[in-house]
Protein backbone atom coordinates (compact mmCIF):
# COMPACT_ATOMS: atom_id res chain seq x y z
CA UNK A 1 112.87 104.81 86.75
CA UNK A 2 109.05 105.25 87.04
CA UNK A 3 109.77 106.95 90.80
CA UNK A 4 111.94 109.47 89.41
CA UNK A 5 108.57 111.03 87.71
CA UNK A 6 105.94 110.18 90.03
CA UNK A 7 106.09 113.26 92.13
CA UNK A 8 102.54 113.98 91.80
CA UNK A 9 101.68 110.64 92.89
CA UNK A 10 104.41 110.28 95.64
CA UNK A 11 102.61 113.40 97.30
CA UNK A 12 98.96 112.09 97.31
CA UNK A 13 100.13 108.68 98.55
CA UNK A 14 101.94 110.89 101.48
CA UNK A 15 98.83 113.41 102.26
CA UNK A 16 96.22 110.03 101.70
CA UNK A 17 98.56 108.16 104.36
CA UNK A 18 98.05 111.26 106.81
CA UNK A 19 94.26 110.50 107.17
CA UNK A 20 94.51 106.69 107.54
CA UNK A 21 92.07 105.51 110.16
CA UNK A 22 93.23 103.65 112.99
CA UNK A 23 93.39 100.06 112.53
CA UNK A 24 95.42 97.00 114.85
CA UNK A 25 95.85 94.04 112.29
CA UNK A 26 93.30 95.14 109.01
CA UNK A 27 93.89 93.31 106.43
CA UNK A 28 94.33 95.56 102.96
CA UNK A 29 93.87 94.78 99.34
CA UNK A 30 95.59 97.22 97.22
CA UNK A 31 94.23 97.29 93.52
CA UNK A 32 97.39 98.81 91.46
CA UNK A 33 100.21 99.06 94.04
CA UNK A 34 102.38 100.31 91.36
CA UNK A 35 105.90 100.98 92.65
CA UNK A 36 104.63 100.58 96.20
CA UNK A 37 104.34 104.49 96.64
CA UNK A 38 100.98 104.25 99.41
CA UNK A 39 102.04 100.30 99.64
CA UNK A 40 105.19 101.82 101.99
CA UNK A 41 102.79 103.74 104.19
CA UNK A 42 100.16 101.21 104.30
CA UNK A 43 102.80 98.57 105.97
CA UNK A 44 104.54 101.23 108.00
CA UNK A 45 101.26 102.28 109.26
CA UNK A 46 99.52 98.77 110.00
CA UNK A 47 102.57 96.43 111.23
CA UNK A 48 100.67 93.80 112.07
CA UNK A 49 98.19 94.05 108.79
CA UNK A 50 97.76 91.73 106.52
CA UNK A 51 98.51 92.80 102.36
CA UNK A 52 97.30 91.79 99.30
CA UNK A 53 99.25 94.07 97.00
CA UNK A 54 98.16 93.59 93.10
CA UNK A 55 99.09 95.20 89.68
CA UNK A 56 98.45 94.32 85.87
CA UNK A 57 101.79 95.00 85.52
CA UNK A 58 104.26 92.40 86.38
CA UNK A 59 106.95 95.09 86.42
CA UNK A 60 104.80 97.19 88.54
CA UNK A 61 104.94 93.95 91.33
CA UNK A 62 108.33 93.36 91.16
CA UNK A 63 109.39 97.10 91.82
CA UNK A 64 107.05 97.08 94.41
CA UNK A 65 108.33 93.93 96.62
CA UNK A 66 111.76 95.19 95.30
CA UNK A 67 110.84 98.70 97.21
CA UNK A 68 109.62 97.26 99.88
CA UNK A 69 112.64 95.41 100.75
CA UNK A 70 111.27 92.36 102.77
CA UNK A 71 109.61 95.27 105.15
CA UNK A 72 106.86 93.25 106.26
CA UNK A 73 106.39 89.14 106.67
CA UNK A 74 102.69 89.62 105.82
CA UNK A 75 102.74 91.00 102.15
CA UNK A 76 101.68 88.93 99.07
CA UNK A 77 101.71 90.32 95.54
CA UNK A 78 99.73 89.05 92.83
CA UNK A 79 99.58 90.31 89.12
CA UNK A 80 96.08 91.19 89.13
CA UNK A 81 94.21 93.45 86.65
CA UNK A 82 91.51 94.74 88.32
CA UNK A 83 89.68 96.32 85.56
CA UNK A 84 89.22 92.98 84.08
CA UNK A 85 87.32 91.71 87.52
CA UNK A 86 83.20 91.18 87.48
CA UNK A 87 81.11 91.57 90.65
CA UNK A 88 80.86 87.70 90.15
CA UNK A 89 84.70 86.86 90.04
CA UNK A 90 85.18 88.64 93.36
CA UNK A 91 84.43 86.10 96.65
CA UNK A 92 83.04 87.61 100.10
């Protein structure tokens, strides 16, 4: 449902994929995957990356691992809202 009106954000997650550096295995925290709209690109692009996708929505998470279909063996999702994080909850 949400996809059918995310155009606008469908086409930045396409153009922001386009100027992805080049990376073997990075590993990626995503801070609102959403739907999985740059999450798609992110795993198509790094294979052999490693994924922390998160959302404050639990909806959000389950479309997201529901979009991207088992894609990827190295993708964990966590309901996660970011706003909510201090400098002092986040570990180097």
């Amino acid at each position: 449902m949400y996809e059918a009106h995310a155009g606008l954000q469908a086409g930045v997650a396409a153009r922001l994929a386009k100027h992805l550096p080049d990376f073997d295995a990075p590993k990626v925290l995503e801070l609102g995957c959403g739907t999985g709209l740059l999450s798609r690109h992110l795993v198509a692009r790094y294979p052999e990356g490693e994924f922390h996708l998160t959302d404050a929505a639990p909806e959000m998470i389950r479309a997201c691992r529901n979009n991207l279909d088992g894609a990827h063996a190295n993708v964990s999702f966590e309901v996660l809202d970011a706003a909510a994080l201090s400098p002092t909850t986040i570990s180097t």
